[in-house]
PDB file of N, CA and C in Angstrom:
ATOM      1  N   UNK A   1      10.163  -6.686 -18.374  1.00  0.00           N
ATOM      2  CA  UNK A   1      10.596  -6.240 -17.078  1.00  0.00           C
ATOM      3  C   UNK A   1       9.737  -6.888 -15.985  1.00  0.00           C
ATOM      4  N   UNK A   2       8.824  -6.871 -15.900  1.00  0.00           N
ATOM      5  CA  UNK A   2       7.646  -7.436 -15.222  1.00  0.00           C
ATOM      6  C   UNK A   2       6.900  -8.417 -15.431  1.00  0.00           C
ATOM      7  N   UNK A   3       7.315  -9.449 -15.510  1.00  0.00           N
ATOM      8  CA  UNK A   3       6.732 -10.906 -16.442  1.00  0.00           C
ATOM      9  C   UNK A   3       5.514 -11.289 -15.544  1.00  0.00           C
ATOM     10  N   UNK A   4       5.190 -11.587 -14.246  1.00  0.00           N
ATOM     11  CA  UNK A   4       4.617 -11.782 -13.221  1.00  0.00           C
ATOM     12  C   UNK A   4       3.899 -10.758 -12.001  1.00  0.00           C
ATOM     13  N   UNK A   5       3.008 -10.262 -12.200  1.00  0.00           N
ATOM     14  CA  UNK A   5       2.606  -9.158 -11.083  1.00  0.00           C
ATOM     15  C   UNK A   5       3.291  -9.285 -10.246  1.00  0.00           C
ATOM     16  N   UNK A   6       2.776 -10.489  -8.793  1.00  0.00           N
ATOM     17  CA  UNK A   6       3.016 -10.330  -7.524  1.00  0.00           C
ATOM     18  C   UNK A   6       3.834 -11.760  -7.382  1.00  0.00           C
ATOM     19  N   UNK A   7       5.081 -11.511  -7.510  1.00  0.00           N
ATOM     20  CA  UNK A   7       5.266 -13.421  -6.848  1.00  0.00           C
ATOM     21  C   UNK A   7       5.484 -13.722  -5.202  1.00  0.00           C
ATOM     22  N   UNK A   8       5.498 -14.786  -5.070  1.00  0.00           N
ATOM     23  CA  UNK A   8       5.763 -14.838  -3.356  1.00  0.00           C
ATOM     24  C   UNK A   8       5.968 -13.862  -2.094  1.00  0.00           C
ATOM     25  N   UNK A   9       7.120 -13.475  -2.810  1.00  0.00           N
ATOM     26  CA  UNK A   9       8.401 -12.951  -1.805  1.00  0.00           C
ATOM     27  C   UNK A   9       7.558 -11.548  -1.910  1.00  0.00           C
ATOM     28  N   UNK A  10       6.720 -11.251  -2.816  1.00  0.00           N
ATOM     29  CA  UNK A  10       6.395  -9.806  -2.604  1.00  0.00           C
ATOM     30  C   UNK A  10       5.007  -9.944  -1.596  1.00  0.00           C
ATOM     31  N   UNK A  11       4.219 -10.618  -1.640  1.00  0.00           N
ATOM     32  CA  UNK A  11       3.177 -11.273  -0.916  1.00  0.00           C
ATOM     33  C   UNK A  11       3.494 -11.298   0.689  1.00  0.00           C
ATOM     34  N   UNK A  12       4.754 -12.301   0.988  1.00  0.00           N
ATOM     35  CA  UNK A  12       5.255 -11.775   2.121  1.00  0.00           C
ATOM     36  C   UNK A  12       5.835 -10.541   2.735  1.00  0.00           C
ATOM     37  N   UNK A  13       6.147  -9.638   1.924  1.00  0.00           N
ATOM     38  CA  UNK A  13       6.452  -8.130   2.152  1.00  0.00           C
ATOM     39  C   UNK A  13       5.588  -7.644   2.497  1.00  0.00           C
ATOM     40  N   UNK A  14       4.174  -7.872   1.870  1.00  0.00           N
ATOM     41  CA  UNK A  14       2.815  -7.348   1.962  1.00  0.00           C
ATOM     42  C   UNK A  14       2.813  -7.856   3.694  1.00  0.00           C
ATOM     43  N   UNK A  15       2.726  -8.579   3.975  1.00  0.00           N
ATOM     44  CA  UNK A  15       1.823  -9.509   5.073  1.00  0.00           C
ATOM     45  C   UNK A  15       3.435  -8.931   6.356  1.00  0.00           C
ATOM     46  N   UNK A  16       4.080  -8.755   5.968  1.00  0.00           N
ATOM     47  CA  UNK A  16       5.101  -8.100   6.910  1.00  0.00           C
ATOM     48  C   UNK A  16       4.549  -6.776   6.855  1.00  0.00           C
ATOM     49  N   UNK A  17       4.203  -6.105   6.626  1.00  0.00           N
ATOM     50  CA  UNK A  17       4.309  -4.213   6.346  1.00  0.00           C
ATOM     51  C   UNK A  17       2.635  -4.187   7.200  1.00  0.00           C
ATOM     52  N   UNK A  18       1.893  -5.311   6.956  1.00  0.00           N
ATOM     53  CA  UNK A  18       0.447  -5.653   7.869  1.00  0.00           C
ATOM     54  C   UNK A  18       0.662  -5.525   8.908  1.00  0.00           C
ATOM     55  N   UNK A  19       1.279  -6.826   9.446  1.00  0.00           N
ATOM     56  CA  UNK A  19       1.916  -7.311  10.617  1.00  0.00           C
ATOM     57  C   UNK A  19       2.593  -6.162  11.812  1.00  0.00           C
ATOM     58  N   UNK A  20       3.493  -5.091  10.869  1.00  0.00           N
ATOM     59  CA  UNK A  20       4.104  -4.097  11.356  1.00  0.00           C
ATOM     60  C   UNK A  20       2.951  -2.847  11.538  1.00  0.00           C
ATOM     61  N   UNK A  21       2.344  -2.540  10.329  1.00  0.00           N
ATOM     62  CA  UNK A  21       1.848  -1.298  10.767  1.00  0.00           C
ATOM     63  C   UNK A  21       0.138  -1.420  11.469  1.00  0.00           C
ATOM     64  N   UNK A  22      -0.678  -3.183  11.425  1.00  0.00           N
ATOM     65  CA  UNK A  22      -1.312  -3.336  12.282  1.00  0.00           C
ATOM     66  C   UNK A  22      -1.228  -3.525  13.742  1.00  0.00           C
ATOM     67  N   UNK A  23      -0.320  -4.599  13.701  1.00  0.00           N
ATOM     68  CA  UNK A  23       0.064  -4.734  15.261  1.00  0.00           C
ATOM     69  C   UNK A  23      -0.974  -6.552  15.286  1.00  0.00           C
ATOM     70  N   UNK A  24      -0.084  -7.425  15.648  1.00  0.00           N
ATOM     71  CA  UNK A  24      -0.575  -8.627  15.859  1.00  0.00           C
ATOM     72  C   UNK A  24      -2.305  -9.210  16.739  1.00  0.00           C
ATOM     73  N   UNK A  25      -2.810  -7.604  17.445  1.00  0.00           N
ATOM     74  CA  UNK A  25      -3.795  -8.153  17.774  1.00  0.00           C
ATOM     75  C   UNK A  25      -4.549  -7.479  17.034  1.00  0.00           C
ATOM     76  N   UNK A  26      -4.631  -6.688  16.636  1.00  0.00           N
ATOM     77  CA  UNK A  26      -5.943  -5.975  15.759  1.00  0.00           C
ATOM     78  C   UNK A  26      -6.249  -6.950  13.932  1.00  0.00           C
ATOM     79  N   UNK A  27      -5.132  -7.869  14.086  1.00  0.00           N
ATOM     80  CA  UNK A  27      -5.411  -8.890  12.356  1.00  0.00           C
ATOM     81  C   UNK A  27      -6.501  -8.903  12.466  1.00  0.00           C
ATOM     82  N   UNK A  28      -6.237 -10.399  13.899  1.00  0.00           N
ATOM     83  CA  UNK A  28      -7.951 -11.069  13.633  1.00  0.00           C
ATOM     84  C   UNK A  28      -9.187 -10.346  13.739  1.00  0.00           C
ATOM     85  N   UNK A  29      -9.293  -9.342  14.601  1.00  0.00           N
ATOM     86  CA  UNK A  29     -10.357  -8.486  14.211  1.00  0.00           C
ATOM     87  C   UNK A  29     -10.660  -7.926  12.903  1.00  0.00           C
ATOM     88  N   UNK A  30      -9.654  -7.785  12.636  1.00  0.00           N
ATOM     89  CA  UNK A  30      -9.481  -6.761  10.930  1.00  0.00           C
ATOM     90  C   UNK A  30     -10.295  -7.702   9.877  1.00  0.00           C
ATOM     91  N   UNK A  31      -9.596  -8.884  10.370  1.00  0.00           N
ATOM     92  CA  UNK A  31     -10.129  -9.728   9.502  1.00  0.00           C
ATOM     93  C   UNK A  31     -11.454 -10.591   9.511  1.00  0.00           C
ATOM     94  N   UNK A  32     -11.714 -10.439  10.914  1.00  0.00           N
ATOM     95  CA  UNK A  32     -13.214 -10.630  11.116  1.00  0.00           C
ATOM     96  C   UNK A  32     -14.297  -9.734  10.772  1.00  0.00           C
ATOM     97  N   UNK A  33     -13.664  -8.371  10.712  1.00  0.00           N
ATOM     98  CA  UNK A  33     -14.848  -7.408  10.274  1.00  0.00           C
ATOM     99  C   UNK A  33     -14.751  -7.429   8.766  1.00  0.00           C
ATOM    100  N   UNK A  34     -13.651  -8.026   7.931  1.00  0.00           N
ATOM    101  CA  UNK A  34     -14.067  -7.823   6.970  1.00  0.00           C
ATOM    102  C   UNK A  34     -14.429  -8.969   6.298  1.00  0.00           C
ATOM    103  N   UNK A  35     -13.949 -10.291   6.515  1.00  0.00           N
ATOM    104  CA  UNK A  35     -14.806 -11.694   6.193  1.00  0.00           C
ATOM    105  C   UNK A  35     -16.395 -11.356   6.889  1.00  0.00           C
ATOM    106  N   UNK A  36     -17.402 -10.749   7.803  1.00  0.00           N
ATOM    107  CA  UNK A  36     -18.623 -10.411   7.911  1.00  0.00           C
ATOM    108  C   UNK A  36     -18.922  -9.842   6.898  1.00  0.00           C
ATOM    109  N   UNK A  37     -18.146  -8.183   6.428  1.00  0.00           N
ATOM    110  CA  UNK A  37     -18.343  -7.729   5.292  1.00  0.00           C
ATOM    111  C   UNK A  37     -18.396  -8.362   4.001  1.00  0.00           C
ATOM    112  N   UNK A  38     -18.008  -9.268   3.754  1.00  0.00           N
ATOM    113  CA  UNK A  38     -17.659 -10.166   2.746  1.00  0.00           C
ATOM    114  C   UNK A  38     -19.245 -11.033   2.038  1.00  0.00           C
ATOM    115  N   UNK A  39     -19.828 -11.650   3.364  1.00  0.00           N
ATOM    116  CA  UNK A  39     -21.255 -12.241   3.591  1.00  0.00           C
ATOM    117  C   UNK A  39     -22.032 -11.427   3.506  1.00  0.00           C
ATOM    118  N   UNK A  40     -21.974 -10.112   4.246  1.00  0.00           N
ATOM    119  CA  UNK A  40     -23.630  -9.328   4.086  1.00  0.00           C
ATOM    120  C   UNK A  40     -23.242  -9.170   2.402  1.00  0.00           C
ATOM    121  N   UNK A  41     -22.257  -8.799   1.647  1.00  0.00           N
ATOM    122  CA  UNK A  41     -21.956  -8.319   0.697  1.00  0.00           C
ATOM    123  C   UNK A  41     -22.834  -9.630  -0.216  1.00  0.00           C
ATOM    124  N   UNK A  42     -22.397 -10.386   0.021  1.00  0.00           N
ATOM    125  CA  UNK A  42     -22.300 -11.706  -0.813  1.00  0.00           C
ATOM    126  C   UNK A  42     -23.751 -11.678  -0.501  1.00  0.00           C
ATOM    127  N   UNK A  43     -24.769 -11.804   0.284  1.00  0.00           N
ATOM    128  CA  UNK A  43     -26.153 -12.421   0.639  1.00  0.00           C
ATOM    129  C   UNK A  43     -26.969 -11.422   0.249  1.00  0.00           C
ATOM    130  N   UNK A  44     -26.562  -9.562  -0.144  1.00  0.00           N
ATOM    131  CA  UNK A  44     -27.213  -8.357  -0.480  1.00  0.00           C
ATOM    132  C   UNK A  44     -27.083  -8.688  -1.676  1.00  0.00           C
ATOM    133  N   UNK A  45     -26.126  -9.206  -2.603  1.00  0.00           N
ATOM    134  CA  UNK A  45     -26.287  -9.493  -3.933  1.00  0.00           C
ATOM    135  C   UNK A  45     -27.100 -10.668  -4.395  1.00  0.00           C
ATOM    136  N   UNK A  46     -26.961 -11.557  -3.550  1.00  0.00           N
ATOM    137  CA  UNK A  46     -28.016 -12.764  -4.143  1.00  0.00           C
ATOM    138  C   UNK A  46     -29.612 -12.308  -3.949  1.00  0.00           C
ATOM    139  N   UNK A  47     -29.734 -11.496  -2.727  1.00  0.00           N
ATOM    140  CA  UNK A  47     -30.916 -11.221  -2.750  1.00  0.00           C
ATOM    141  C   UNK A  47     -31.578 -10.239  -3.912  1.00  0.00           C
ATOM    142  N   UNK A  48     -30.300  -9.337  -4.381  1.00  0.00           N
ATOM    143  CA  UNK A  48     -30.708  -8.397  -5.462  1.00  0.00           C
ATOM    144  C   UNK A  48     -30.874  -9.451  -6.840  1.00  0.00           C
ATOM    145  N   UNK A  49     -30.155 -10.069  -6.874  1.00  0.00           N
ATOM    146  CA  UNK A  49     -30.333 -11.454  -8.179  1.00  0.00           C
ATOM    147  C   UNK A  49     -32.231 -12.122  -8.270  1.00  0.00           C
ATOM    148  N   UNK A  50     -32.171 -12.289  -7.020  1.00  0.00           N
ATOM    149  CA  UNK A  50     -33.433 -13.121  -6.553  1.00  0.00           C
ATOM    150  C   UNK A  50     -34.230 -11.978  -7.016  1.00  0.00           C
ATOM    151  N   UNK A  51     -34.365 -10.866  -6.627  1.00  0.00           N
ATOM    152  CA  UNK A  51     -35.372 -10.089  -7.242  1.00  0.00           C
ATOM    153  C   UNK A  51     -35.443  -9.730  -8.097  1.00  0.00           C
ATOM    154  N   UNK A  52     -34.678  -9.440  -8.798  1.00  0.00           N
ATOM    155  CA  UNK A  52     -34.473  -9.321 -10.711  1.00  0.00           C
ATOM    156  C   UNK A  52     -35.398 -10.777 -11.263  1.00  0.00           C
ATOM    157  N   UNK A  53     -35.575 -11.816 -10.730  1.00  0.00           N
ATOM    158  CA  UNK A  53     -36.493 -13.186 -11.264  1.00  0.00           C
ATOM    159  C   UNK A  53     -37.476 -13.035 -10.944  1.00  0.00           C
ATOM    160  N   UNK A  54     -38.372 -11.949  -9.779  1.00  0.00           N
ATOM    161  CA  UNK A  54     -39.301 -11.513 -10.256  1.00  0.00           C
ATOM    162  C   UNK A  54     -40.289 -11.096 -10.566  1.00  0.00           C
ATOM    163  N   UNK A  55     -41.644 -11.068 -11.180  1.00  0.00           N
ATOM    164  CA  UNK A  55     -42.409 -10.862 -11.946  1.00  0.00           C
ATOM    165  C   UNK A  55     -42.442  -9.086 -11.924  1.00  0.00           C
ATOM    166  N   UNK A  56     -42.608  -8.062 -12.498  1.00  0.00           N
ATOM    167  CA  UNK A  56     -42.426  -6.764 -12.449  1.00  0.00           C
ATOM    168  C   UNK A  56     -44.188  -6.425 -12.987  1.00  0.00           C
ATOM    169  N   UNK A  57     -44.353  -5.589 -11.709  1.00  0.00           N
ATOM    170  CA  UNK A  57     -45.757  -4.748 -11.909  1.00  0.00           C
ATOM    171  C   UNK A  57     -46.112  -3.915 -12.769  1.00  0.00           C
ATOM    172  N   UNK A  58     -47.092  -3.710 -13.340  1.00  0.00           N
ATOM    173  CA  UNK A  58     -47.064  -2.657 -14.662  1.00  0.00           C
ATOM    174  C   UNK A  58     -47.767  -1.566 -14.085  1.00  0.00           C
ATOM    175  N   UNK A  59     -47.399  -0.741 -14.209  1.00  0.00           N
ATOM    176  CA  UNK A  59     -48.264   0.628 -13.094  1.00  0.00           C
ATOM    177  C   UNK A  59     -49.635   0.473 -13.876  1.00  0.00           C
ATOM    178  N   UNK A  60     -49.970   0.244 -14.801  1.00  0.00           N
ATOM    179  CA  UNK A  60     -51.818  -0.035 -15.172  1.00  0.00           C
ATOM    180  C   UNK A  60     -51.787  -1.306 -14.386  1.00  0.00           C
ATOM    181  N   UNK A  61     -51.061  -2.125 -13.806  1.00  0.00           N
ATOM    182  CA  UNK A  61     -51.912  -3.338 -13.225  1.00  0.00           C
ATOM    183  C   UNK A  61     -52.025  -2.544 -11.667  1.00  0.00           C
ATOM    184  N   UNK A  62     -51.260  -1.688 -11.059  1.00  0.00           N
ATOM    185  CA  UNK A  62     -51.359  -1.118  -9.664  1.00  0.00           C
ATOM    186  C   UNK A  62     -52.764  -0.665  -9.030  1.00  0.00           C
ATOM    187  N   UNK A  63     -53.401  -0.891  -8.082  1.00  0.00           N
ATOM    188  CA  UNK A  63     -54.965   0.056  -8.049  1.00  0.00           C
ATOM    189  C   UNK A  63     -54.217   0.510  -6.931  1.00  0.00           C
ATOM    190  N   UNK A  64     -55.145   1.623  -7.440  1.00  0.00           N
ATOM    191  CA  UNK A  64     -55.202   3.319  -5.945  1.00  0.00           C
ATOM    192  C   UNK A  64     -55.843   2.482  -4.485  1.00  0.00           C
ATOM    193  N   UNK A  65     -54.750   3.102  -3.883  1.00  0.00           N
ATOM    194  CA  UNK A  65     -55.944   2.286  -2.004  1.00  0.00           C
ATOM    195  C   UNK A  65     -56.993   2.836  -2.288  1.00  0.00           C
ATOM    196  N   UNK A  66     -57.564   3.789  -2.707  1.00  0.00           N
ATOM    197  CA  UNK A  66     -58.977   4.846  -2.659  1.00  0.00           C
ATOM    198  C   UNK A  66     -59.689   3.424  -3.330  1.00  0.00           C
ATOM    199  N   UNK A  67     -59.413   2.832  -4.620  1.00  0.00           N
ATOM    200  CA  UNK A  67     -60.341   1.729  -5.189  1.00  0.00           C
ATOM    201  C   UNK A  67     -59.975   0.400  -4.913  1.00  0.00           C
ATOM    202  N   UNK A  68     -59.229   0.100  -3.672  1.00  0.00           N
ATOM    203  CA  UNK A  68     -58.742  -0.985  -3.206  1.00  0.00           C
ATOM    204  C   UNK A  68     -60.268  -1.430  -2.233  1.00  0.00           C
ATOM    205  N   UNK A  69     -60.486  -2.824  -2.365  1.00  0.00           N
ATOM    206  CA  UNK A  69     -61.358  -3.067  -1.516  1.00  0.00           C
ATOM    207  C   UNK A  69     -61.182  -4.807  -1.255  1.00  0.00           C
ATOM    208  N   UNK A  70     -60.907  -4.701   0.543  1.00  0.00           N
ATOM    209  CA  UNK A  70     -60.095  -5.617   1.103  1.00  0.00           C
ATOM    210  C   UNK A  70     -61.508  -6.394   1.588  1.00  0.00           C
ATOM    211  N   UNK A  71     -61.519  -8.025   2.045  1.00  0.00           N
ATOM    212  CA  UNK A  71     -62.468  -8.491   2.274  1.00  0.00           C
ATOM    213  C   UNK A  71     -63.146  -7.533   3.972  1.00  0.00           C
ATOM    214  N   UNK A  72     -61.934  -7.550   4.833  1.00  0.00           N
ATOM    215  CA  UNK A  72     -62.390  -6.563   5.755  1.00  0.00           C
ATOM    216  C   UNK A  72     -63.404  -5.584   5.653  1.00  0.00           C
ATOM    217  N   UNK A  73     -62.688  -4.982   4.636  1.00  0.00           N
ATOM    218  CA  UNK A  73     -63.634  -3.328   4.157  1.00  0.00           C
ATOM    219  C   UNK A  73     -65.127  -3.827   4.267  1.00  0.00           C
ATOM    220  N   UNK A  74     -65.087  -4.978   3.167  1.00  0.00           N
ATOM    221  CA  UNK A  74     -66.318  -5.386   2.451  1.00  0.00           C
ATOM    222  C   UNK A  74     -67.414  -5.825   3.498  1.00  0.00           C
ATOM    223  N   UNK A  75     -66.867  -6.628   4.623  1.00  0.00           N
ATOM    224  CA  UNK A  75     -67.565  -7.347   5.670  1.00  0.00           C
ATOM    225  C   UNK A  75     -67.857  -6.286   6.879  1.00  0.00           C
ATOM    226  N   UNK A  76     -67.197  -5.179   6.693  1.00  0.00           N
ATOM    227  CA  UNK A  76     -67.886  -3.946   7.532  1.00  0.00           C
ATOM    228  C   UNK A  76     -69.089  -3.112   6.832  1.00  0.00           C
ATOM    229  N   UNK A  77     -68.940  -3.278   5.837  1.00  0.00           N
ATOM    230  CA  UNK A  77     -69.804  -2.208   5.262  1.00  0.00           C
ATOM    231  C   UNK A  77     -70.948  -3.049   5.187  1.00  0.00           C
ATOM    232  N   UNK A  78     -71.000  -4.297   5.128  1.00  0.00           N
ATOM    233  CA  UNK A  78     -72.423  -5.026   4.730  1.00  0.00           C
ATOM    234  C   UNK A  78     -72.655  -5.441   6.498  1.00  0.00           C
ATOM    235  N   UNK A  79     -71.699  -5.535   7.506  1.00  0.00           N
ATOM    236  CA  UNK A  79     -72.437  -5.292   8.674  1.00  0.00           C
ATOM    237  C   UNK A  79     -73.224  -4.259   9.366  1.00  0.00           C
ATOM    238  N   UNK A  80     -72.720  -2.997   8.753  1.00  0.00           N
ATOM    239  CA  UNK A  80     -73.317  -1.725   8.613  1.00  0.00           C
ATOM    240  C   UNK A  80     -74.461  -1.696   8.063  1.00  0.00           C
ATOM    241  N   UNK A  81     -74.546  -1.815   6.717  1.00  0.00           N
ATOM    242  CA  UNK A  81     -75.737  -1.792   5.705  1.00  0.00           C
ATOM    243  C   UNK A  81     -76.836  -2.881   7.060  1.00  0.00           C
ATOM    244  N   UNK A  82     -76.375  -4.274   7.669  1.00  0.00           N
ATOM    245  CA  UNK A  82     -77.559  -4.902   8.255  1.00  0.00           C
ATOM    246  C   UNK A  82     -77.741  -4.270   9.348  1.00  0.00           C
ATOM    247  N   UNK A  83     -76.943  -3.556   9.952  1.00  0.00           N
ATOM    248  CA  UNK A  83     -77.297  -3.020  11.128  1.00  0.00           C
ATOM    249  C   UNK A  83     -78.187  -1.706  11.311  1.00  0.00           C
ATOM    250  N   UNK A  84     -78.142  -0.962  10.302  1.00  0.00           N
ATOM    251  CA  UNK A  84     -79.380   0.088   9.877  1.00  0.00           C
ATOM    252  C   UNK A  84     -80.559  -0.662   9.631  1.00  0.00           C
ATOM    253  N   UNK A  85     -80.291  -1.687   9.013  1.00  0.00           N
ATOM    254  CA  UNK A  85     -82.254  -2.181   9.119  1.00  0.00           C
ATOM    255  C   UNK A  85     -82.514  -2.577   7.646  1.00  0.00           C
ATOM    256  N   UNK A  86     -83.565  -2.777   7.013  1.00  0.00           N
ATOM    257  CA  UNK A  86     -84.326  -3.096   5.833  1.00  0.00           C
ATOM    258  C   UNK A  86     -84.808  -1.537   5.257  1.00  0.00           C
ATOM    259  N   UNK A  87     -85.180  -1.372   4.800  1.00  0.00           N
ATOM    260  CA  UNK A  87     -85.337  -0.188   3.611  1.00  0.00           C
ATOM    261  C   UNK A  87     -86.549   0.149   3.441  1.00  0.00           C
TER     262      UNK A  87
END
């Protein structure tokens, strides 16, 4: 009964019943908001791809900020330590 989903003539039915129940100026918009949609879509997935490649942290490799020590930290505290004096 149905050898072929959609052929032509039904395609143009489609794009008539558009035509009619959009109204000729709202297409190109229609279709501009959704070709944009199309790209963020397309560029949110490559970026999710890109991060799946990689490298994944092992929570034993993570340190606590409490035992984090940044060269900053380090170069205040030993300006401190000289600025109290000798011992």
């Amino acid at each position: 009964m149905l050898r072929n989903g959609l052929e032509p003539w039904h395609l143009l039915i489609v794009a008539i019943v558009f035509l009619v129940l959009f109204g000729s100026r709202k297409l190109p918009d229609t279709a501009r908001a959704l070709g944009k949609s199309m790209r963020i879509l397309k560029s949110e997935a490559k970026a999710m791809k890109d991060d799946a490649g990689a490298p994944v942290v092992e929570p034993s490799q993570v340190v606590p900020a409490s035992e984090a020590r940044t060269p900053a930290a380090e170069r205040t505290a030993t300006e401190a330590e000289a600025a109290a004096g000798p011992r």
